[in-house]
PDB file of N, CA and C in Angstrom:
ATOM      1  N   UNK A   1      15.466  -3.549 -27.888  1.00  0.00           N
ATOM      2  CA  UNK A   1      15.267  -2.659 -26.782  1.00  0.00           C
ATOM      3  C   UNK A   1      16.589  -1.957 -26.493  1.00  0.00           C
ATOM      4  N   UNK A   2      16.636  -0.621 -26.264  1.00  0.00           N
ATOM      5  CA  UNK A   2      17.670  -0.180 -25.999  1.00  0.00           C
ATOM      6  C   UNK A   2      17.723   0.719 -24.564  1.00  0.00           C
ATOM      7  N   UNK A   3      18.589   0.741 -23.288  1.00  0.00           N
ATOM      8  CA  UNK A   3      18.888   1.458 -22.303  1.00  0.00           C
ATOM      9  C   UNK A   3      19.156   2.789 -22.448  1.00  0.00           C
ATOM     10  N   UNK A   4      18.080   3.600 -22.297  1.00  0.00           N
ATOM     11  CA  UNK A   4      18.081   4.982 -22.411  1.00  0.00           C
ATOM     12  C   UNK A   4      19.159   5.395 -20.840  1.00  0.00           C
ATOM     13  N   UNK A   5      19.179   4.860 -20.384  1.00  0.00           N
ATOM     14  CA  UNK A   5      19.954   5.258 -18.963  1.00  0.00           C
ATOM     15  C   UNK A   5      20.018   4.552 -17.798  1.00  0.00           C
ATOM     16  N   UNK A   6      20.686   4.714 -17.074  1.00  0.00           N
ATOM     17  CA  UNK A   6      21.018   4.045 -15.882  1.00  0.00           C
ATOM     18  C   UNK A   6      21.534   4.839 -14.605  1.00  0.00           C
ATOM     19  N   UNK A   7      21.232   4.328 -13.604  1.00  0.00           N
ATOM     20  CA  UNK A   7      21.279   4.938 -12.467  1.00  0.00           C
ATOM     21  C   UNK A   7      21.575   4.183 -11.331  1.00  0.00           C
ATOM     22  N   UNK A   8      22.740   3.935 -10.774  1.00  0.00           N
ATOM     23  CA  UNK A   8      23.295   2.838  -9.737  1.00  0.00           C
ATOM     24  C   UNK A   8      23.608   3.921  -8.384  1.00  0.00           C
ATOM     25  N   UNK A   9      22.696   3.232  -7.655  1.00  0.00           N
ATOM     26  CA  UNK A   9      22.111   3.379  -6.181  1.00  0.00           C
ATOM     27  C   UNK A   9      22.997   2.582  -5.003  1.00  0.00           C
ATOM     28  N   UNK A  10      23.702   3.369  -4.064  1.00  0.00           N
ATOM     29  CA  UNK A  10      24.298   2.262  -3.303  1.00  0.00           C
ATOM     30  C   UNK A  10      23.400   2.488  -1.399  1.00  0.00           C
ATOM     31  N   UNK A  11      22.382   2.817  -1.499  1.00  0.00           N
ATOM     32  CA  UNK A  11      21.768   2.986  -0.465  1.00  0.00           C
ATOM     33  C   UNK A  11      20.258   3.558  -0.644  1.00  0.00           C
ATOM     34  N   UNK A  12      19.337   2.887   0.551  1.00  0.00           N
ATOM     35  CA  UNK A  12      18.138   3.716  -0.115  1.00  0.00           C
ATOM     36  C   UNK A  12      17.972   5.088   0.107  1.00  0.00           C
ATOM     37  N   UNK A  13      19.058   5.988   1.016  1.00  0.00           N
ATOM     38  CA  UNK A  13      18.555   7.577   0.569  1.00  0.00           C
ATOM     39  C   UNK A  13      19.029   7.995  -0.116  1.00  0.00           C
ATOM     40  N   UNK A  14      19.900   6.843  -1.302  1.00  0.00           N
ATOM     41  CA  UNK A  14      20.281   7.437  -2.900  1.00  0.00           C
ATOM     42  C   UNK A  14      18.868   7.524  -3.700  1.00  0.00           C
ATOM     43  N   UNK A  15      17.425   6.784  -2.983  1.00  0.00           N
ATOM     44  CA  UNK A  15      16.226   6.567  -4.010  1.00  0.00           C
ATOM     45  C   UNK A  15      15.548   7.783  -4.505  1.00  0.00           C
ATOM     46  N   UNK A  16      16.125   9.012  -3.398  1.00  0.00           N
ATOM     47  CA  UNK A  16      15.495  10.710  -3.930  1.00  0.00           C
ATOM     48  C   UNK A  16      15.499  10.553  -5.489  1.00  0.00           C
ATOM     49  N   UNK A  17      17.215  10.438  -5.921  1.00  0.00           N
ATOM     50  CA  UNK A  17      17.338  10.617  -7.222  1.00  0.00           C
ATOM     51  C   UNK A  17      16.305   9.878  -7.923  1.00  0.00           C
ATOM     52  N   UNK A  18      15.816   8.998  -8.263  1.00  0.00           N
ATOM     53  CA  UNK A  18      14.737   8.440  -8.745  1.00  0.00           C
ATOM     54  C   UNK A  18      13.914   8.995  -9.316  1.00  0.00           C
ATOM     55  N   UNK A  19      13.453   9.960  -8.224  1.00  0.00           N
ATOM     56  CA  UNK A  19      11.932  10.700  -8.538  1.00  0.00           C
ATOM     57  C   UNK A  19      11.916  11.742  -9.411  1.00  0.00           C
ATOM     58  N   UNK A  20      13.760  12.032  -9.893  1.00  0.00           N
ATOM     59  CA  UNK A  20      13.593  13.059 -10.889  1.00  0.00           C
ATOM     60  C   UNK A  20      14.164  12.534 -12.145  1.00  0.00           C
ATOM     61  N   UNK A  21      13.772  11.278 -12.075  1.00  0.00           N
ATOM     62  CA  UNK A  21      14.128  10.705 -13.228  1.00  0.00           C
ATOM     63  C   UNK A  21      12.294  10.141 -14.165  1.00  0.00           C
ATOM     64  N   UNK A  22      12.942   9.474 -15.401  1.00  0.00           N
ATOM     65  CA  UNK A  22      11.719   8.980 -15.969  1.00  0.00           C
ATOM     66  C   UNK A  22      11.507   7.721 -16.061  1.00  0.00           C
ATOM     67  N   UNK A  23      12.790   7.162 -15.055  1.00  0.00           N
ATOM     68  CA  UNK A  23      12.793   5.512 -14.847  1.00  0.00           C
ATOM     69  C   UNK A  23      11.377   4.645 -14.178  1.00  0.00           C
ATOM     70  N   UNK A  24      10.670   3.963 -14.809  1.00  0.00           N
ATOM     71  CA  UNK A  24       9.684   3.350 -13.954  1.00  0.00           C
ATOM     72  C   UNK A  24      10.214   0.930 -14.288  1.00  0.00           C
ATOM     73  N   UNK A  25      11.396   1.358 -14.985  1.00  0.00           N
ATOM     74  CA  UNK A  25      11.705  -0.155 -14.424  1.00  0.00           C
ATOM     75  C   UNK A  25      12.875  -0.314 -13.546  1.00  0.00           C
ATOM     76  N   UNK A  26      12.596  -0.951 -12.325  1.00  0.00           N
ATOM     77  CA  UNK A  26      13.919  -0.613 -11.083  1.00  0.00           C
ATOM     78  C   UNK A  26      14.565  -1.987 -11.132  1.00  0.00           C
ATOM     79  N   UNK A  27      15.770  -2.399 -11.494  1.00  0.00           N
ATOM     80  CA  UNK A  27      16.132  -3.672 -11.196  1.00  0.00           C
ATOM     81  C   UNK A  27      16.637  -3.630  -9.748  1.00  0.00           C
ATOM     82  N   UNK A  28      16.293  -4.415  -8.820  1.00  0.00           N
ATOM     83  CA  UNK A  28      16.777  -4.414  -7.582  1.00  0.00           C
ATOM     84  C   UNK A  28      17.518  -5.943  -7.275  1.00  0.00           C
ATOM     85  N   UNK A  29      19.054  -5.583  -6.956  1.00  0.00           N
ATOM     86  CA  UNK A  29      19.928  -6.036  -6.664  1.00  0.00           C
ATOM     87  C   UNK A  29      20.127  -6.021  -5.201  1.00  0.00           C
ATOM     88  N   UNK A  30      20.256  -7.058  -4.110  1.00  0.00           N
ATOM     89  CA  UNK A  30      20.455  -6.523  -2.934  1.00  0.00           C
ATOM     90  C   UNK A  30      20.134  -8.132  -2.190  1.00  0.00           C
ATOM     91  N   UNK A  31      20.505  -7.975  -1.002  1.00  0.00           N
ATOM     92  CA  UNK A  31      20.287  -8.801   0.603  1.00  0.00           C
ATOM     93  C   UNK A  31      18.360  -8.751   0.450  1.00  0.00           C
ATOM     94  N   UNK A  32      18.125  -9.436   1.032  1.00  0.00           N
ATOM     95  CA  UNK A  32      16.464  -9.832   1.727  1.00  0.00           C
ATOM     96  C   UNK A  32      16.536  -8.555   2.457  1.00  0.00           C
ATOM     97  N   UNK A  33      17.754  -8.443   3.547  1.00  0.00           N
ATOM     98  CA  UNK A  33      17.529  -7.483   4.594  1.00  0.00           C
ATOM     99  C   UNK A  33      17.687  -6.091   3.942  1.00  0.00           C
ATOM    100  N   UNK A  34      18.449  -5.866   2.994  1.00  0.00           N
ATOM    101  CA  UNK A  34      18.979  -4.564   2.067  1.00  0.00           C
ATOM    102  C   UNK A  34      17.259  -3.761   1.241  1.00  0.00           C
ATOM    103  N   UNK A  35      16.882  -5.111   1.135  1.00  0.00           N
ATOM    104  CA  UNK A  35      15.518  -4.959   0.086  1.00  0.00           C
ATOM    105  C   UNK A  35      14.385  -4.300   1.046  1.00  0.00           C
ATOM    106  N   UNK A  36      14.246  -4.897   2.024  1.00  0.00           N
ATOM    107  CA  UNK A  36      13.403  -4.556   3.282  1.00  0.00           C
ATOM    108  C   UNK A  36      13.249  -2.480   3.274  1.00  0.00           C
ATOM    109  N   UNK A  37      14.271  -2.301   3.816  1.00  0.00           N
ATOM    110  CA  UNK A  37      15.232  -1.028   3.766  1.00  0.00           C
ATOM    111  C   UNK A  37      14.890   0.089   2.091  1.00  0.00           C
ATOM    112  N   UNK A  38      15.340  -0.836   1.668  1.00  0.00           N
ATOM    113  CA  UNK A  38      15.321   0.038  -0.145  1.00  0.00           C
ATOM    114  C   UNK A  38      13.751   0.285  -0.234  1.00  0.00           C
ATOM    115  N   UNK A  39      12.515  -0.802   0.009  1.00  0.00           N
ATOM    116  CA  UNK A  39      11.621  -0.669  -0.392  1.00  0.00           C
ATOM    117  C   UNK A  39      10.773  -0.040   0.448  1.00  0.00           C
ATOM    118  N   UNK A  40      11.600  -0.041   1.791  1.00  0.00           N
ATOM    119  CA  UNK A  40      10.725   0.968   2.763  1.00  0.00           C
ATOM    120  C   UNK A  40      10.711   1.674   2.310  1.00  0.00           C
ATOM    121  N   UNK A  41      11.806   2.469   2.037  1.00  0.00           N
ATOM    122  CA  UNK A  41      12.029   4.009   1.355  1.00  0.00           C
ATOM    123  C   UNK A  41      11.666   4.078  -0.231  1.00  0.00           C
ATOM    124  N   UNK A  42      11.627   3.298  -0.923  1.00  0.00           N
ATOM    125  CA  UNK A  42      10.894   3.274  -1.701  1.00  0.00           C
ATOM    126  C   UNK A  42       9.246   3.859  -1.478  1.00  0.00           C
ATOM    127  N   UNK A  43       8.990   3.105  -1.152  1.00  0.00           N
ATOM    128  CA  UNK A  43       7.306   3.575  -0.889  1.00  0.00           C
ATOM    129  C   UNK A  43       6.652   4.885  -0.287  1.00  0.00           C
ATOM    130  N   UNK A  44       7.675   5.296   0.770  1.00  0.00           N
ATOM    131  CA  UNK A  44       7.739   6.246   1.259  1.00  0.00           C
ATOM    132  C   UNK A  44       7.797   7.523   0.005  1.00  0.00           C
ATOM    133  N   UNK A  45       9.154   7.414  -0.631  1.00  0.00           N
ATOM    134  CA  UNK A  45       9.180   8.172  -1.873  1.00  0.00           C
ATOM    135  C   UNK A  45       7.826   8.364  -2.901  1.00  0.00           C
ATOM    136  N   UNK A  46       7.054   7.174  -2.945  1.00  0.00           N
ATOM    137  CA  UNK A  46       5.921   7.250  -3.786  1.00  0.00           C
ATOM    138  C   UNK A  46       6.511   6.505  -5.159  1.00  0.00           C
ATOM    139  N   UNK A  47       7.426   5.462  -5.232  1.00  0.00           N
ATOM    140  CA  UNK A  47       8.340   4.597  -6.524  1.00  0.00           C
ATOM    141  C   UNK A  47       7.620   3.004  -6.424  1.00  0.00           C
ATOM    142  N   UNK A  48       6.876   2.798  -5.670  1.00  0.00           N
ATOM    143  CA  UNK A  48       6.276   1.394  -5.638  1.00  0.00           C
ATOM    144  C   UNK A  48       4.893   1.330  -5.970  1.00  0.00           C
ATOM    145  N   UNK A  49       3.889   2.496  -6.625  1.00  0.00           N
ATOM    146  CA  UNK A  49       2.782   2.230  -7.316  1.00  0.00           C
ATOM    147  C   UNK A  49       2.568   1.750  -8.780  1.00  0.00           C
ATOM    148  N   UNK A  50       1.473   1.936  -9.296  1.00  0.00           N
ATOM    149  CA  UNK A  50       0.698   1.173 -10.389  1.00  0.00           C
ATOM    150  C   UNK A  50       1.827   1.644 -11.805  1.00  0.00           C
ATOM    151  N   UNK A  51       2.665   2.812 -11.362  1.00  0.00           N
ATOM    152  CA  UNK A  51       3.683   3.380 -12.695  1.00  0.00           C
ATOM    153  C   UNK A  51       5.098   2.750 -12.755  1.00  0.00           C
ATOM    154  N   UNK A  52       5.387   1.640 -11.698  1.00  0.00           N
ATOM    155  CA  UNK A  52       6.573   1.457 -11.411  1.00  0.00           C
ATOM    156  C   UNK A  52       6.911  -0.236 -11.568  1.00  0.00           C
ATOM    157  N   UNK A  53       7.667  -0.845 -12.124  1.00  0.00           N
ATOM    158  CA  UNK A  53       8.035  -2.286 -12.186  1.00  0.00           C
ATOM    159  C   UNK A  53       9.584  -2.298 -11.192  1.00  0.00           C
ATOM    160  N   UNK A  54       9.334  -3.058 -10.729  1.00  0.00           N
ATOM    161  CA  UNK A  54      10.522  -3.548  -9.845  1.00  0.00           C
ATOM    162  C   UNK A  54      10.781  -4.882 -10.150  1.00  0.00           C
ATOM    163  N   UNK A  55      11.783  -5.280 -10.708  1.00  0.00           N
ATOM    164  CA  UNK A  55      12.144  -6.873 -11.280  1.00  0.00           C
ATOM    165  C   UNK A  55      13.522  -6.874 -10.028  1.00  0.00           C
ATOM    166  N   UNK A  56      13.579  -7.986  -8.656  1.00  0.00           N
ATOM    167  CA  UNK A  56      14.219  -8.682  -7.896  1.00  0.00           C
ATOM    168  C   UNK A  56      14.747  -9.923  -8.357  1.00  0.00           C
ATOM    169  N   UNK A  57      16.043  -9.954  -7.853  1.00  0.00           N
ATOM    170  CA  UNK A  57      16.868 -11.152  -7.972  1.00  0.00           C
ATOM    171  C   UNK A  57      16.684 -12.246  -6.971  1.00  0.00           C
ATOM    172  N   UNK A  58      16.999 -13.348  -7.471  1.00  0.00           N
ATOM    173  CA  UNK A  58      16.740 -14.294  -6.128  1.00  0.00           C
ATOM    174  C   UNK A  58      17.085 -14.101  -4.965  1.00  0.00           C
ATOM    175  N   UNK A  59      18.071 -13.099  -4.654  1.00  0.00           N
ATOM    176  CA  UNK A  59      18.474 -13.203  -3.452  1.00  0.00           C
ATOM    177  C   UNK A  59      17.994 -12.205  -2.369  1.00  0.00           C
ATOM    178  N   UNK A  60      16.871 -11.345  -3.180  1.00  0.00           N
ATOM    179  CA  UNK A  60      15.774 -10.677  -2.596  1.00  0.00           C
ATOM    180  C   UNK A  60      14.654 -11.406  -2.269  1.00  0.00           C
ATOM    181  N   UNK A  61      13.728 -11.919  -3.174  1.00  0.00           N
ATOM    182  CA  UNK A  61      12.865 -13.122  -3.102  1.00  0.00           C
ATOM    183  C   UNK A  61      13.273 -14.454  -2.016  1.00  0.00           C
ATOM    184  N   UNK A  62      14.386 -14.407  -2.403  1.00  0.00           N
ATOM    185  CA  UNK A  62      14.678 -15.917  -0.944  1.00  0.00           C
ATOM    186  C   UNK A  62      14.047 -17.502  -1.390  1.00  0.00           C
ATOM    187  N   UNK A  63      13.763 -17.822  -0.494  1.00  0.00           N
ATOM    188  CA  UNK A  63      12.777 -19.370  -1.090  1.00  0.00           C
ATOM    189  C   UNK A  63      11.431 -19.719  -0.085  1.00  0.00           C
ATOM    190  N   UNK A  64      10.988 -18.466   0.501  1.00  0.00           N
ATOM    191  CA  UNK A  64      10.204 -18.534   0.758  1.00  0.00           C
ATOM    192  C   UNK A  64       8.662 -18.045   0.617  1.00  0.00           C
ATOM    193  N   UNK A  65       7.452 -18.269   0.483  1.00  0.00           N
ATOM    194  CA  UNK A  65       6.400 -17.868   0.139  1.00  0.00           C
ATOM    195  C   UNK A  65       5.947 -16.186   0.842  1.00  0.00           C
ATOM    196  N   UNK A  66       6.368 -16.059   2.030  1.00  0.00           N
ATOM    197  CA  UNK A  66       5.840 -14.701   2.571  1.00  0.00           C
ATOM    198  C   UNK A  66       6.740 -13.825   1.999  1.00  0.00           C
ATOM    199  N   UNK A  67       6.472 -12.684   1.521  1.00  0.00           N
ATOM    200  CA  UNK A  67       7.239 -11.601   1.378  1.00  0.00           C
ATOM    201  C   UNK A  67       6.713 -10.448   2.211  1.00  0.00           C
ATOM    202  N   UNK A  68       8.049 -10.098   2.819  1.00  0.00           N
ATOM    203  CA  UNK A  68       7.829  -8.840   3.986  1.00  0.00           C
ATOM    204  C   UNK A  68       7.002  -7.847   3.231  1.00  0.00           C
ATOM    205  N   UNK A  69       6.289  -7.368   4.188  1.00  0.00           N
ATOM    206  CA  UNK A  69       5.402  -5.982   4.320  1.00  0.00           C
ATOM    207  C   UNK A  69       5.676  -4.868   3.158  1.00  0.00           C
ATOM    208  N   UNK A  70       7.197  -5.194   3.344  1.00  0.00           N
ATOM    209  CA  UNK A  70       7.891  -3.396   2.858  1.00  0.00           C
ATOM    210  C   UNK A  70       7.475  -3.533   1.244  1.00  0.00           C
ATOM    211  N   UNK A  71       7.838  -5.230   0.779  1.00  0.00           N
ATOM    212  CA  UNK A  71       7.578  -5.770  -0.824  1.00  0.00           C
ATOM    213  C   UNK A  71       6.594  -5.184  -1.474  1.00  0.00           C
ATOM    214  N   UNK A  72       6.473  -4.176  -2.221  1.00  0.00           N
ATOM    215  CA  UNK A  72       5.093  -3.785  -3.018  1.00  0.00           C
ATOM    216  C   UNK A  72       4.263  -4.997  -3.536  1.00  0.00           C
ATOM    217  N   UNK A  73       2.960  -5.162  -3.540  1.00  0.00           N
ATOM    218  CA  UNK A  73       2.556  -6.633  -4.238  1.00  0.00           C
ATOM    219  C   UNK A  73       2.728  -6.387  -5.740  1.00  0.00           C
ATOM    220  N   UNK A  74       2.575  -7.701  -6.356  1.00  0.00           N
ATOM    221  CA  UNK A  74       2.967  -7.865  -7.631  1.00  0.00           C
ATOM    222  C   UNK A  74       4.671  -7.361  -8.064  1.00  0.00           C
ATOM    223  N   UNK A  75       5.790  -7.151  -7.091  1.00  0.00           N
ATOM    224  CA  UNK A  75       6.898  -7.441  -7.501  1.00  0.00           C
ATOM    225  C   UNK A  75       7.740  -8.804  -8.202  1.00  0.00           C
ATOM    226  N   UNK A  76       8.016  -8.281  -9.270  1.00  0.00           N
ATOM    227  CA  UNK A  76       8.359  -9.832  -9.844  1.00  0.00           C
ATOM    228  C   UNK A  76       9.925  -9.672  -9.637  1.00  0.00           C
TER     229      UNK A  76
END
């Protein structure tokens, strides 16, 4: 597999850029509370449907079973 590109985001109203890209795998790096935020605006943008993979680090996920609202389902 090779990285056609990359795109490092330090806030979610950096996520515009996104939408003019052809990226549909998002690695998300961030706080529980950071993720909340990113994925609001995420969704808002239209980056959290059926075309988009979002792979989270543990420290988004947490250790608990509920995931906030903002979480698209099926984020792994």
């Amino acid at each position: 597999m090779t990285v056609l590109s990359a795109l490092v985001l330090s806030n979610a109203s950096d996520l515009a850029q996104l939408t003019n890209t052809e990226a549909r795998i998002i690695l998300l790096y961030s706080t529980r509370d950071e993720a909340r935020e990113i994925l609001a605006e995420a969704t808002r943008l239209k980056l959290t449907g059926t075309n988009y993979l979002w792979l989270a680090t543990q420290s988004v996920i947490s250790n608990t079973m509920e995931a906030p609202k903002e979480f698209p389902i099926g984020m792994l």
